[in-house]
Structure formats: C-alpha cells, structure tokens
Protein backbone atom coordinates (compact mmCIF):
# COMPACT_ATOMS: atom_id res chain seq x y z
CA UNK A 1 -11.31 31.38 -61.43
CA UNK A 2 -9.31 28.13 -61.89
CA UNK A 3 -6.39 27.27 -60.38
CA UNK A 4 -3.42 26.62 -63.46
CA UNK A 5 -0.16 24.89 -62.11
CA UNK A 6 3.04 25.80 -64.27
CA UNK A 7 5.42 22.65 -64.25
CA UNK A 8 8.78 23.00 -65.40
CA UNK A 9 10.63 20.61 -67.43
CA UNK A 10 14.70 21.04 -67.64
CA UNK A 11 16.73 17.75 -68.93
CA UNK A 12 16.00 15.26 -66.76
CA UNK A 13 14.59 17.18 -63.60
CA UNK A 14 11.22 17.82 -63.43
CA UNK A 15 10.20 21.13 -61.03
CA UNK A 16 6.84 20.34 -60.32
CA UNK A 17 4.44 23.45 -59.36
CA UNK A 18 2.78 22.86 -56.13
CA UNK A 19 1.11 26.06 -55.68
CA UNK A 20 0.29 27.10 -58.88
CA UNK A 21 -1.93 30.34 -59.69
CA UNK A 22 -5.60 31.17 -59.80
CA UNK A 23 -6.01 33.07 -63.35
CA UNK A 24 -9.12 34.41 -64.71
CA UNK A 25 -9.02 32.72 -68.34
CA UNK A 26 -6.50 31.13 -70.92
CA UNK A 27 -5.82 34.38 -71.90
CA UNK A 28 -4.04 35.10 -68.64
CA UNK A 29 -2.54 32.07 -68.62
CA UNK A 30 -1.17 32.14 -71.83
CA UNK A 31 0.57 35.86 -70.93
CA UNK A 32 2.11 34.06 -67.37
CA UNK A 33 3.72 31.17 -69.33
CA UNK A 34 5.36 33.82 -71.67
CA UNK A 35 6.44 35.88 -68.76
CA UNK A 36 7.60 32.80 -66.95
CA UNK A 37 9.71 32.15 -70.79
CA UNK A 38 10.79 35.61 -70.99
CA UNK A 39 12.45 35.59 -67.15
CA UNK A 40 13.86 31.64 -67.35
CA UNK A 41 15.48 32.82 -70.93
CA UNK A 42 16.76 36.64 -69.43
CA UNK A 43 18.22 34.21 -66.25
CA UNK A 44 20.10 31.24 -68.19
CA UNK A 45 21.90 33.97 -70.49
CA UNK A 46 23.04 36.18 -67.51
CA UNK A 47 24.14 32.36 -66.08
CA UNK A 48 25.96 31.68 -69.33
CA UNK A 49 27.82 34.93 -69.73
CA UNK A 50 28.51 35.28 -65.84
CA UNK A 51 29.69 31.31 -65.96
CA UNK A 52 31.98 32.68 -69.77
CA UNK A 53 33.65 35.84 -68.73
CA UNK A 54 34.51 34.05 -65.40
CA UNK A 55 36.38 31.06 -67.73
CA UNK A 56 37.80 33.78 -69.54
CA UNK A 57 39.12 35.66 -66.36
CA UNK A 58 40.37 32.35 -65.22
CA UNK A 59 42.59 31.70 -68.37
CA UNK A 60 43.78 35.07 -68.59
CA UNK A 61 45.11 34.93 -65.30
CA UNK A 62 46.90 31.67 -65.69
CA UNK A 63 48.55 32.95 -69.14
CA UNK A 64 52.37 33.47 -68.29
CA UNK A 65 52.75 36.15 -71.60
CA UNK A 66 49.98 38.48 -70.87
C-alpha cells in the first residue's frame, strides 16, 4: 500500500497533512477525498447557520419594538 497525504488548502492557510493514510489504490483514495469534501462542506454550513441564527438572536434582542 502507499502512503497518500491529504493537504488542505483554505484562503491563505495551508493545513498540511503530516500523517496521512496508507490506501490500497486511487480508487480508495479518490472515495477519502470525497468523504473528507462531504464532512468539511456538512461542517462550514452548520458554522454558517450556527454563526447566522446567533446574529439574528443578537439583533432581535437589541430591537426596542419587538
């Protein structure tokens, strides 16, 4: 098996994969970077909608004529 490191690129800042992961063939590979996708893309929208209905919650309890 080889040994496939999965560095991560966001902006500016560079994650670099020191361990990496021994996978049988590209095929495997190919089905950890999508799972690797799948779980960064399910993570940043819970972040986004956490980070929104917290704004909201702010403003709402600022308003004076609620």
């Amino acid at each position: 098996m080889s040994r496939y490191y999965f560095d991560l690129l966001d902006g500016d800042a560079l994650a670099i994969d020191d361990e990496g992961l021994e996978l049988s063939d590209t095929r495997r590979v190919q089905a950890e970077a999508a799972k690797s996708l799948a779980d960064m893309a399910r993570d940043a929208a819970e972040a986004t909608l956490s980070d929104s209905i917290i704004k909201w919650l702010s403003r709402c309890a600022t308003r004076t004529d609620l």
